[in-house]
N, C-alpha and C. Protein backbone atom coordinates (compact mmCIF):
# COMPACT_ATOMS: atom_id res chain seq x y z
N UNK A 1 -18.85 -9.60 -7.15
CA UNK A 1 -18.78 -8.58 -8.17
C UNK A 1 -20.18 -8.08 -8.45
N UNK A 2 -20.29 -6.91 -8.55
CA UNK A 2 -21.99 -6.38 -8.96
C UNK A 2 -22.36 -6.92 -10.88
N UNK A 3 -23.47 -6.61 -10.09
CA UNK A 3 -24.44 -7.55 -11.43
C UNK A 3 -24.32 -6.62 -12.47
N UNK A 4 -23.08 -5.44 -12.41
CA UNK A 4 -23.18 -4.26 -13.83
C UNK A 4 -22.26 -5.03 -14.41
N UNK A 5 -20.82 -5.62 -13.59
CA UNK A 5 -19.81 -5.75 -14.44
C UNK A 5 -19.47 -6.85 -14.66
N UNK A 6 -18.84 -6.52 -15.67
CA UNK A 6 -18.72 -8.35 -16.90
C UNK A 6 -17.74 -9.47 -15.95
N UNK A 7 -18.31 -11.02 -15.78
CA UNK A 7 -18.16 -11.75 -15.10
C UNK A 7 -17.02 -12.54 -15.88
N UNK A 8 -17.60 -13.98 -15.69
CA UNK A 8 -16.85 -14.76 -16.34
C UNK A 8 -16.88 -14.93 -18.05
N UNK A 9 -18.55 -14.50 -17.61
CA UNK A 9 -19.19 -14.87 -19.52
C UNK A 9 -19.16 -13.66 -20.13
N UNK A 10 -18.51 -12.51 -19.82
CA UNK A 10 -18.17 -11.85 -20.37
C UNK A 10 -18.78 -10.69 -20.62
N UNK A 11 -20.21 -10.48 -20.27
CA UNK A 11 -21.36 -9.53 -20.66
C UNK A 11 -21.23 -8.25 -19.86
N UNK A 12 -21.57 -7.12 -20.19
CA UNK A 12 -21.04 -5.96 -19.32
C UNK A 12 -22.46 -5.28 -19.76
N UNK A 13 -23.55 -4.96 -18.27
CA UNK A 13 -24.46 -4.65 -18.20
C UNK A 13 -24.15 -2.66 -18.49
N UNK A 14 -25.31 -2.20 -19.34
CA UNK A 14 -25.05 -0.55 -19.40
C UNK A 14 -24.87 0.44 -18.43
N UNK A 15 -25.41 -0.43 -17.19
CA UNK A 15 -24.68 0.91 -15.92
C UNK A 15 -23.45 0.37 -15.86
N UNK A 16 -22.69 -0.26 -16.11
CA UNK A 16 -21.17 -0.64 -15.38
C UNK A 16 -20.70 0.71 -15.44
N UNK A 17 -20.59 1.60 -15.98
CA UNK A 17 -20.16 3.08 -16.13
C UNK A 17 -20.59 3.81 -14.97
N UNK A 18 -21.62 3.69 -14.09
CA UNK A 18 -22.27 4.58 -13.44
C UNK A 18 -22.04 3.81 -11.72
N UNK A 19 -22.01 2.40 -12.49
CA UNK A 19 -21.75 1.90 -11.28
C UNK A 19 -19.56 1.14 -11.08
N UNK A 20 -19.06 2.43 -11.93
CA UNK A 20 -17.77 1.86 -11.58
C UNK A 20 -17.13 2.15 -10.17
N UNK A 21 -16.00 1.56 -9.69
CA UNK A 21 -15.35 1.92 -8.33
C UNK A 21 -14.30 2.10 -8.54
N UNK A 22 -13.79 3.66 -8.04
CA UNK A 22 -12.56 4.26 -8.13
C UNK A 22 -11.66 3.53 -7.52
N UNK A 23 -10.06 3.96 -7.67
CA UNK A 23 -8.97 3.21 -7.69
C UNK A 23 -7.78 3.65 -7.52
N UNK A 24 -6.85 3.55 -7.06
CA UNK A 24 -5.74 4.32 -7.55
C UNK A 24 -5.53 4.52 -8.95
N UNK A 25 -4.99 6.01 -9.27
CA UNK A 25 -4.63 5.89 -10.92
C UNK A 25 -5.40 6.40 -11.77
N UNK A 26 -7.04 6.66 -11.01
CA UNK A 26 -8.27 7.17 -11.96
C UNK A 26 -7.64 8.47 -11.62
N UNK A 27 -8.21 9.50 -13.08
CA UNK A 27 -8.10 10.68 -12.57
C UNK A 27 -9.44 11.30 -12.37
N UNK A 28 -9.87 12.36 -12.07
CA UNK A 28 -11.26 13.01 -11.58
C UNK A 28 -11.01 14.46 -12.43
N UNK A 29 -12.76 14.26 -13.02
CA UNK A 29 -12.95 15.79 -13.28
C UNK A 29 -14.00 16.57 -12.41
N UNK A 30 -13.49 16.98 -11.32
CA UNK A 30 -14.18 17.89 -10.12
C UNK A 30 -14.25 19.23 -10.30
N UNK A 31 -15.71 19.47 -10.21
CA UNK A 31 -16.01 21.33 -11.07
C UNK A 31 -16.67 21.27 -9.15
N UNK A 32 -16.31 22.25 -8.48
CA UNK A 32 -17.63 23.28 -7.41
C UNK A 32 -17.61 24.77 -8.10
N UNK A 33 -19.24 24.41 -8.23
CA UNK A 33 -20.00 25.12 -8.71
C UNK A 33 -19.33 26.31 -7.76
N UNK A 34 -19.09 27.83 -8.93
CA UNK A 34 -19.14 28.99 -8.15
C UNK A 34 -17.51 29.49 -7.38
N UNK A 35 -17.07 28.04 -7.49
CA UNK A 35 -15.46 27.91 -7.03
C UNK A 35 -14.03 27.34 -7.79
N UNK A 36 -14.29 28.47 -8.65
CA UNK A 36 -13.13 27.64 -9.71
C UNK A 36 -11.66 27.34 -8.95
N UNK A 37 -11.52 28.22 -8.12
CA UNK A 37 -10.01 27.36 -7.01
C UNK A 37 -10.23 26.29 -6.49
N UNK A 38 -11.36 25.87 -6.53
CA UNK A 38 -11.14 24.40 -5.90
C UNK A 38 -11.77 23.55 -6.84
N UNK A 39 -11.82 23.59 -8.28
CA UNK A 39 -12.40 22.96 -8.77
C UNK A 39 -11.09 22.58 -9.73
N UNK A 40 -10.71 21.37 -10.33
CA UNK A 40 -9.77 20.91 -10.90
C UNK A 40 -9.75 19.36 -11.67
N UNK A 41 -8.55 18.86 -12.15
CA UNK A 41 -8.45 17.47 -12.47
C UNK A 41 -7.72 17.00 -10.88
N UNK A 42 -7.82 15.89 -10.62
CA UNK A 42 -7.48 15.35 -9.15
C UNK A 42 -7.05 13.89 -9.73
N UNK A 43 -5.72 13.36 -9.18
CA UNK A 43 -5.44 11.50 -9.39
C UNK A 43 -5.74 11.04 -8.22
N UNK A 44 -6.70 10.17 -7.95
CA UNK A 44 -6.56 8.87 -7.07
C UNK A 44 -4.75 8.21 -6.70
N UNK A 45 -4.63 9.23 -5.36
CA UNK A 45 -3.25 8.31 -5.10
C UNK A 45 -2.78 6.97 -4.66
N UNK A 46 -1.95 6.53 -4.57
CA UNK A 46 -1.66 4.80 -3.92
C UNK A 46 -2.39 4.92 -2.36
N UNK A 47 -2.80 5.90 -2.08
CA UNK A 47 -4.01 5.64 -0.89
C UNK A 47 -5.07 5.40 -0.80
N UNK A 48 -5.40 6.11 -2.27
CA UNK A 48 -7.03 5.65 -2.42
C UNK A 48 -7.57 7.16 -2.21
N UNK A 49 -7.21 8.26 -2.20
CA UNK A 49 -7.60 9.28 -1.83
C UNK A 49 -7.28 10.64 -2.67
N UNK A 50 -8.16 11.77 -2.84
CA UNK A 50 -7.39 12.33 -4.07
C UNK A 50 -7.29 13.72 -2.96
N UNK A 51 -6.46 14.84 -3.58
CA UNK A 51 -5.97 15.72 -2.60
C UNK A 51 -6.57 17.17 -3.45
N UNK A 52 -7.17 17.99 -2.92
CA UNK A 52 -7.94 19.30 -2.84
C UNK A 52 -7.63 20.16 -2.10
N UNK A 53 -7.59 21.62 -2.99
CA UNK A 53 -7.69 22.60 -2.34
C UNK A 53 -8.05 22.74 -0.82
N UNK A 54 -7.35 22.97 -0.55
CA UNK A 54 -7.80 23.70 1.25
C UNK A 54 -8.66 22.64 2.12
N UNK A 55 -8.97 21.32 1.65
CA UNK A 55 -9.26 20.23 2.02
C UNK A 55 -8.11 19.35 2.67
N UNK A 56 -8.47 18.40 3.74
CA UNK A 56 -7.71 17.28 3.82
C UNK A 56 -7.98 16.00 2.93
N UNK A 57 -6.97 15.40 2.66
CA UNK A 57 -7.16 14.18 1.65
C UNK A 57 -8.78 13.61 1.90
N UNK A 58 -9.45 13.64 0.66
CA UNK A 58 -10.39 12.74 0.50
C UNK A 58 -10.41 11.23 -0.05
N UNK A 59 -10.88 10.36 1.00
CA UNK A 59 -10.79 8.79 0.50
C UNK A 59 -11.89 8.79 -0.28
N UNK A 60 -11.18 7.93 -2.07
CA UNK A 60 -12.73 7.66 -2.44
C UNK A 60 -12.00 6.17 -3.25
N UNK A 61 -11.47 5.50 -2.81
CA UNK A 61 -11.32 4.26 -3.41
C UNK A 61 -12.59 3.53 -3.03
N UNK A 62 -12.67 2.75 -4.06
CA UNK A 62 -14.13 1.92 -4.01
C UNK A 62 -15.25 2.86 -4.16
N UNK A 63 -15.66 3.70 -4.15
CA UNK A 63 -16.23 4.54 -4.02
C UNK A 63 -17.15 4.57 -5.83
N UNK A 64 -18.18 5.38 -6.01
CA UNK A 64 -18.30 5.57 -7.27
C UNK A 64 -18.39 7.24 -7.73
N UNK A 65 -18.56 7.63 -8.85
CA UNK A 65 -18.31 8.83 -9.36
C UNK A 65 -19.52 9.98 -8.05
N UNK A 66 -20.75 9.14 -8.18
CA UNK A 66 -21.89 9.75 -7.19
C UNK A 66 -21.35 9.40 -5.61
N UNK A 67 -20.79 8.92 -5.39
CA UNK A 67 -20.50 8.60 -3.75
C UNK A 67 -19.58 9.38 -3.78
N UNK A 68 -18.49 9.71 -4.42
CA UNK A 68 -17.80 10.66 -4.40
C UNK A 68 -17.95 12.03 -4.46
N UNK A 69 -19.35 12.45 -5.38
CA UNK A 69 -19.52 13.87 -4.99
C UNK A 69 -19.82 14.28 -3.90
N UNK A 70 -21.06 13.48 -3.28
CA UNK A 70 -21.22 13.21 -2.00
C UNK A 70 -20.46 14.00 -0.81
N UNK A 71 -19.24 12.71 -1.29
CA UNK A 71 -18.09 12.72 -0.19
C UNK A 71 -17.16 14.47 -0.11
N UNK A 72 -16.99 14.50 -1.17
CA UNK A 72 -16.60 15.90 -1.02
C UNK A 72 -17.66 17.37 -1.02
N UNK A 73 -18.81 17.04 -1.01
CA UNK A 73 -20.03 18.16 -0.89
C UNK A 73 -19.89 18.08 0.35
N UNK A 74 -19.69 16.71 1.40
CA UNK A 74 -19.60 16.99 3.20
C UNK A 74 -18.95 17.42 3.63
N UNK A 75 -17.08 17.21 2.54
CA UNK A 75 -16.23 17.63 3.24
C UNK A 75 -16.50 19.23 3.40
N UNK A 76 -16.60 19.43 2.47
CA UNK A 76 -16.72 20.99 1.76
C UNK A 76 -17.52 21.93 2.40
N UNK A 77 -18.66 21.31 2.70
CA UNK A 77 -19.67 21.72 3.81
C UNK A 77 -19.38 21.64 5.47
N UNK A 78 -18.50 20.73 6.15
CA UNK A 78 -18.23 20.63 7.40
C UNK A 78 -16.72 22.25 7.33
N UNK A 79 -16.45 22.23 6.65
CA UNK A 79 -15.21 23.21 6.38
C UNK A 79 -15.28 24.65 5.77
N UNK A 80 -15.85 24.37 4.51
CA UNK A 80 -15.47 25.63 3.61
C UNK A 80 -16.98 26.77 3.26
N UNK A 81 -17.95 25.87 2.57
CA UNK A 81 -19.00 26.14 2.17
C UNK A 81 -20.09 25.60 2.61
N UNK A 82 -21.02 26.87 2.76
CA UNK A 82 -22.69 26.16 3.08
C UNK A 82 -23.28 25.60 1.63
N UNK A 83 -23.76 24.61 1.83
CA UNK A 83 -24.58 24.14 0.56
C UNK A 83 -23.80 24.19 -0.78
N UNK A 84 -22.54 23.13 -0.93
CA UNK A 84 -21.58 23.54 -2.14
C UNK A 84 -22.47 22.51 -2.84
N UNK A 85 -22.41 22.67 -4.00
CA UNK A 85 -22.68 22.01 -5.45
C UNK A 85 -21.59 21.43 -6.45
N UNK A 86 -21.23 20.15 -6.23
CA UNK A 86 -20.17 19.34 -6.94
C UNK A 86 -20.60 18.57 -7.89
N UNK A 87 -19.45 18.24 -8.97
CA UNK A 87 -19.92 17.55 -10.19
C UNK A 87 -18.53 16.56 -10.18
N UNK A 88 -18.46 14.69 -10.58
CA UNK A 88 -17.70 14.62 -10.40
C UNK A 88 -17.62 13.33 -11.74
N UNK A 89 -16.19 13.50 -12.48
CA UNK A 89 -16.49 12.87 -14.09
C UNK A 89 -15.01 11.89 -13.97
N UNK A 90 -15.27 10.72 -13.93
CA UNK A 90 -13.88 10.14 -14.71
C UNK A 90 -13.19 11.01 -15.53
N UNK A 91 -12.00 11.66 -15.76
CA UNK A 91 -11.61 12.35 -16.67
C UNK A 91 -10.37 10.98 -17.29
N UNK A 92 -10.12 10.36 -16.61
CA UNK A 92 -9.12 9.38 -17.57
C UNK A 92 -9.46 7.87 -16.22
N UNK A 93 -9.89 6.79 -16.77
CA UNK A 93 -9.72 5.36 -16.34
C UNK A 93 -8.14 5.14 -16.12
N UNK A 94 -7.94 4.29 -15.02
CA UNK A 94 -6.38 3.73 -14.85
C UNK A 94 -6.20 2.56 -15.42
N UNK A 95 -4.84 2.67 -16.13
CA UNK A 95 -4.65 1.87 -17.31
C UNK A 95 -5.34 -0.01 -17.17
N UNK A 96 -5.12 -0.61 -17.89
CA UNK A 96 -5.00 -1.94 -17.89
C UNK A 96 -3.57 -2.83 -18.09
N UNK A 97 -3.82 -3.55 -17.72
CA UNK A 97 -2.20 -4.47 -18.36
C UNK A 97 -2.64 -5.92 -18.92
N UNK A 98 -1.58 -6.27 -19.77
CA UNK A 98 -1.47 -7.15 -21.10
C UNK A 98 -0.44 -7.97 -20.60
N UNK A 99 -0.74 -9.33 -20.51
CA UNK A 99 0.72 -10.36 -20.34
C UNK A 99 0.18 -11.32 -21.40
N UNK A 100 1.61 -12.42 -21.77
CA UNK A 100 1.69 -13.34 -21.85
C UNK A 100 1.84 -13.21 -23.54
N UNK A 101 1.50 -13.85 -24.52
CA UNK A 101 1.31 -14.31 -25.63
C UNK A 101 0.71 -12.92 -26.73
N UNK A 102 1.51 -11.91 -26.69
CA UNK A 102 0.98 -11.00 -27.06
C UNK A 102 2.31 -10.24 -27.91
N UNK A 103 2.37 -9.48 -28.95
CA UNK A 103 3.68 -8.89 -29.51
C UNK A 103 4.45 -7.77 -28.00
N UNK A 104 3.36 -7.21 -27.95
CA UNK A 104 3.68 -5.86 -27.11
C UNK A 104 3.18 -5.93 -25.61
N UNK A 105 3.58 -6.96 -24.89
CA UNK A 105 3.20 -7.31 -23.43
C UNK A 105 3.51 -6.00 -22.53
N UNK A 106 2.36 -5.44 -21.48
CA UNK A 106 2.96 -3.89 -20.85
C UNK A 106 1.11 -3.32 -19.91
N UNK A 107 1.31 -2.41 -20.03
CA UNK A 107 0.72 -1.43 -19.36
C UNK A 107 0.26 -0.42 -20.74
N UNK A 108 -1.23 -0.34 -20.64
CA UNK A 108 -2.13 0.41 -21.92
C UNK A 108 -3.13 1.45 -21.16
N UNK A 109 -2.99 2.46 -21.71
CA UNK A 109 -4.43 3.05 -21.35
C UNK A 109 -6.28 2.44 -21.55
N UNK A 110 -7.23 2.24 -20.91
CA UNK A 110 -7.88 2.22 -20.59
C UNK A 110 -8.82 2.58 -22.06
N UNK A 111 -9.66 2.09 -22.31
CA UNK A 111 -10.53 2.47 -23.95
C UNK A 111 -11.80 2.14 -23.42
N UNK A 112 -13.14 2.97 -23.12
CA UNK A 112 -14.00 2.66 -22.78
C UNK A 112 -14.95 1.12 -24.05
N UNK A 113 -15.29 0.46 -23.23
CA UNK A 113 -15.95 -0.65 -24.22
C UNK A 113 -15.29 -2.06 -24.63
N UNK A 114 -13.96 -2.01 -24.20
CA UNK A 114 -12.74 -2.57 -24.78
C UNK A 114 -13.19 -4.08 -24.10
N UNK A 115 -12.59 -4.93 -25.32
CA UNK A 115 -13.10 -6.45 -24.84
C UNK A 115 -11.46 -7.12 -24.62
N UNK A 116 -11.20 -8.34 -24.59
CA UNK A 116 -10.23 -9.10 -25.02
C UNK A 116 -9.43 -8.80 -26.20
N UNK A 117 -10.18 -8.79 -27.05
CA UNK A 117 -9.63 -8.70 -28.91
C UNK A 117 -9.15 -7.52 -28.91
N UNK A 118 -10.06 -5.98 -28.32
CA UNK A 118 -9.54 -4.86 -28.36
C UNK A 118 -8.16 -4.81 -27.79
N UNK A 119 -8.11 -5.50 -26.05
CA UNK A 119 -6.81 -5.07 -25.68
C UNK A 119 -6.10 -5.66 -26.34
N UNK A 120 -5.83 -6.87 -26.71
CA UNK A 120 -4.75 -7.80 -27.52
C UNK A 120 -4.22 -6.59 -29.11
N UNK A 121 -5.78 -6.18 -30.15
CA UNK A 121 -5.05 -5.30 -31.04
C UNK A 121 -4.06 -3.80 -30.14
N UNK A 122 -4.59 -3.74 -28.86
CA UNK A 122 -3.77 -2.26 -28.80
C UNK A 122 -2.43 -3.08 -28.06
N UNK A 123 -2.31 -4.43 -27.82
CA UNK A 123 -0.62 -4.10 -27.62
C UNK A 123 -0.26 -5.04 -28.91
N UNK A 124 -0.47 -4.60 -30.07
CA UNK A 124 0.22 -5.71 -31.28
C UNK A 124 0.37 -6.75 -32.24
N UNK A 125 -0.76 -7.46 -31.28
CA UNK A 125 -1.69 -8.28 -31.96
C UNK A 125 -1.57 -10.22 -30.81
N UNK A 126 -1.72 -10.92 -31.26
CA UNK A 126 -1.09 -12.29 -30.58
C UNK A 126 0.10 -12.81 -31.26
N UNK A 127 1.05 -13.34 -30.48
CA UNK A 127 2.17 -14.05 -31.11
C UNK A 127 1.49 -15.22 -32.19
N UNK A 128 2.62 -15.98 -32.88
CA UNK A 128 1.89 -16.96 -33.39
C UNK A 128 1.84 -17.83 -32.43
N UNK A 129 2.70 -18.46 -30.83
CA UNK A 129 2.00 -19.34 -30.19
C UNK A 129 0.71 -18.83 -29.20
N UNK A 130 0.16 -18.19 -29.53
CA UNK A 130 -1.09 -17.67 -28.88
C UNK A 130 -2.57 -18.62 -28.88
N UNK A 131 -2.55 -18.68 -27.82
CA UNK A 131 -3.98 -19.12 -27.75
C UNK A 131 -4.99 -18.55 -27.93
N UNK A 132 -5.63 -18.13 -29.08
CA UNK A 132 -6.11 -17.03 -29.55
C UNK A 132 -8.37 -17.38 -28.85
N UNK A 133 -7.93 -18.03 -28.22
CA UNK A 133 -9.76 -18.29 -28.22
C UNK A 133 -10.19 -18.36 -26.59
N UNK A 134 -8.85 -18.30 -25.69
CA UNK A 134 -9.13 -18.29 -24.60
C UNK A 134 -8.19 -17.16 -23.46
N UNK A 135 -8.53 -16.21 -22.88
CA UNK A 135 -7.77 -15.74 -21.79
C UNK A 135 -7.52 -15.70 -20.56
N UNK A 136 -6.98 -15.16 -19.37
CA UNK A 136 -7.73 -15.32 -18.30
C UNK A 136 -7.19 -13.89 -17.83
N UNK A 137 -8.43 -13.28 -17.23
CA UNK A 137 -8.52 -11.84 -16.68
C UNK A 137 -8.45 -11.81 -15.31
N UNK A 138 -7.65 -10.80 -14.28
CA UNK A 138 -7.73 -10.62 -13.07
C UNK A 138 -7.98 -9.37 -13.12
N UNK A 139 -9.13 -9.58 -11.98
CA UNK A 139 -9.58 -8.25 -11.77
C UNK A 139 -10.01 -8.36 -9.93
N UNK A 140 -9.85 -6.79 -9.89
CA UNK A 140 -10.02 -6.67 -8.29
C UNK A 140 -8.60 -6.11 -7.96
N UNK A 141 -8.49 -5.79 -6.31
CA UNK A 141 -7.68 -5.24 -5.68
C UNK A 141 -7.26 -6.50 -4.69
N UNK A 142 -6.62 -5.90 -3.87
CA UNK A 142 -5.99 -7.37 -3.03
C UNK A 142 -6.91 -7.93 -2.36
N UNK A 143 -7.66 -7.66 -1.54
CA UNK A 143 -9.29 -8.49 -0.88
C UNK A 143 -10.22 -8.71 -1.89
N UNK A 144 -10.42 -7.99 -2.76
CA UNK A 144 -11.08 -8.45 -3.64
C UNK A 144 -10.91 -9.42 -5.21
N UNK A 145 -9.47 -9.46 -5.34
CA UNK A 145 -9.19 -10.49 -6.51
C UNK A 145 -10.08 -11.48 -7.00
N UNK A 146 -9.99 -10.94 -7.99
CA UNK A 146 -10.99 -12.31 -8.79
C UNK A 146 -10.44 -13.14 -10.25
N UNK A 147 -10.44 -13.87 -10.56
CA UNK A 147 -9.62 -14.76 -11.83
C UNK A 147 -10.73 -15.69 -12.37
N UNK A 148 -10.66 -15.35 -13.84
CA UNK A 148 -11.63 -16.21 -14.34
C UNK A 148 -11.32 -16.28 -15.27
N UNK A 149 -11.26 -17.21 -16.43
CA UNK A 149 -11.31 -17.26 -17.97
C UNK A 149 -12.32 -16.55 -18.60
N UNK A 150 -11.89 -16.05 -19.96
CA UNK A 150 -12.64 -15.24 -20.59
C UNK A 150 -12.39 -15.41 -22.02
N UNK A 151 -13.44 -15.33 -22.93
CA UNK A 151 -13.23 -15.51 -24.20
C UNK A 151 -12.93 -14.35 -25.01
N UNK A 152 -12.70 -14.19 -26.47
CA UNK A 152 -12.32 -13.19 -27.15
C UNK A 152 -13.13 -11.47 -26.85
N UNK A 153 -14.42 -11.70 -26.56
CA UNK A 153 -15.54 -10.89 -26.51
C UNK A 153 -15.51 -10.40 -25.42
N UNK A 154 -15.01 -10.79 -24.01
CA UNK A 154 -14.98 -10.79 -22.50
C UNK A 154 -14.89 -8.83 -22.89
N UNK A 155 -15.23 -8.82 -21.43
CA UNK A 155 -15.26 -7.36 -21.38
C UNK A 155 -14.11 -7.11 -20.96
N UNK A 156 -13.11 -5.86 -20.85
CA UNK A 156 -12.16 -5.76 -20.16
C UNK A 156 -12.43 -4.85 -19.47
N UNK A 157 -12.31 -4.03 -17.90
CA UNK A 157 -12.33 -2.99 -17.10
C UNK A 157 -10.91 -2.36 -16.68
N UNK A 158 -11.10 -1.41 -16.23
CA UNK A 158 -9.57 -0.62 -15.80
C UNK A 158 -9.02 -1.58 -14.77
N UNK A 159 -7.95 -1.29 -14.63
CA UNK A 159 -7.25 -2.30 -13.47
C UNK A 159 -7.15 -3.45 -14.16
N UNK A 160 -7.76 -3.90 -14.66
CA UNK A 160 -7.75 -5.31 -14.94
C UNK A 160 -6.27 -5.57 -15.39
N UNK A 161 -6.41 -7.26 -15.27
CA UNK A 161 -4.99 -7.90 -16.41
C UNK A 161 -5.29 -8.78 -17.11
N UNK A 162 -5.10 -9.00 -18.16
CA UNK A 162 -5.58 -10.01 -19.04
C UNK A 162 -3.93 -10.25 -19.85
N UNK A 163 -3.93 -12.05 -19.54
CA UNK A 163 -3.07 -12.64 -19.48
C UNK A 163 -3.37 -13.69 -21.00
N UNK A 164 -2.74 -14.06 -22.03
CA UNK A 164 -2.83 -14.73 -23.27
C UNK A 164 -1.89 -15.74 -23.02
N UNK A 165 -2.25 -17.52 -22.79
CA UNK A 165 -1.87 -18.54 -22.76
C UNK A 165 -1.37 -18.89 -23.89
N UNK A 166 -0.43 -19.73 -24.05
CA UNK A 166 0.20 -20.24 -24.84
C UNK A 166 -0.73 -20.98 -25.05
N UNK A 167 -0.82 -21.51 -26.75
CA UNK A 167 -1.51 -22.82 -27.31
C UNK A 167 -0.79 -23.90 -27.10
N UNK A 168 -1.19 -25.36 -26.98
CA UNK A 168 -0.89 -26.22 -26.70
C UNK A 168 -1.26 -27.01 -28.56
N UNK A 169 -0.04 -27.40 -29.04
CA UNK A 169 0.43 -28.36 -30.16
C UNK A 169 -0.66 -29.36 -30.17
């Protein structure tokens, strides 16, 4: 995992934003300069790739907001335009999900900053058998999965799941 985003201990360095990696589910705010037909909101599909004007699918899973302009300034340039000028913005994070020991267990939108405590208040709060001092978060895609315990403060990221154990009597 890069040294931006929050580990086991929970700390989430100030680029994690700059250094996030797209996903299925993110959406994109893509402006070319000078070309408002091809400039739009775009979703990351279950391929990993978002779909454009007069373009063929662009892959940008894993990718970050800057590797992605990149990626479509080449496409854009091998095809359409000499020297295009792209801008490219998270316009919405893909949700997170909530299990286990929680009122409202599900699928939440994404809250930039959001720790443990945050996601737990947005689905309801903890049951009363909740283990209220410990969680455990998965994060990653299928080669990359990662599982670790995390305390109230833990950071949470998109994709993620953060799972609330039952207390033990």
């Amino acid at each position: 995992m890069p040294a931006s985003q929050a580990g086991p201990a929970g700390d989430a360095a100030p680029a994690a934003v700059s250094q996030y990696r797209l996903d299925s589910g993110d959406e994109l705010r893509v402006i070319v300069f000078g070309q408002e037909r091809l400039s739009g909101t775009f979703r990351v599909d279950d391929a990993g790739a978002i779909s454009m004007p007069l373009l063929p699918p662009v892959g940008v899973r894993g990718l970050t907001a800057l590797e992605t302009k990149a990626a479509i300034e080449q496409a854009l340039s091998q095809t359409l335009l000499r020297n295009p000028n792209v801008s490219v913005q998270v316009a919405t994070f893909r949700p997170f999900f909530i299990l286990g020991e929680v009122n409202s267990p599900g699928q939440y939108p994404y809250v930039a900053g959001m720790t443990v405590e945050t996601a737990v208040a947005i689905a309801g709060g903890y049951t009363y058998r909740a283990n209220t001092s410990r969680a455990r978060i998965t994060r990653g895609g299928h080669a990359t999965k990662q599982e670790f315990k995390a305390d109230p403060t833990a950071a949470v990221f998109p994709g993620d799941t953060v799972f609330i154990r039952e207390r033990f009597f």
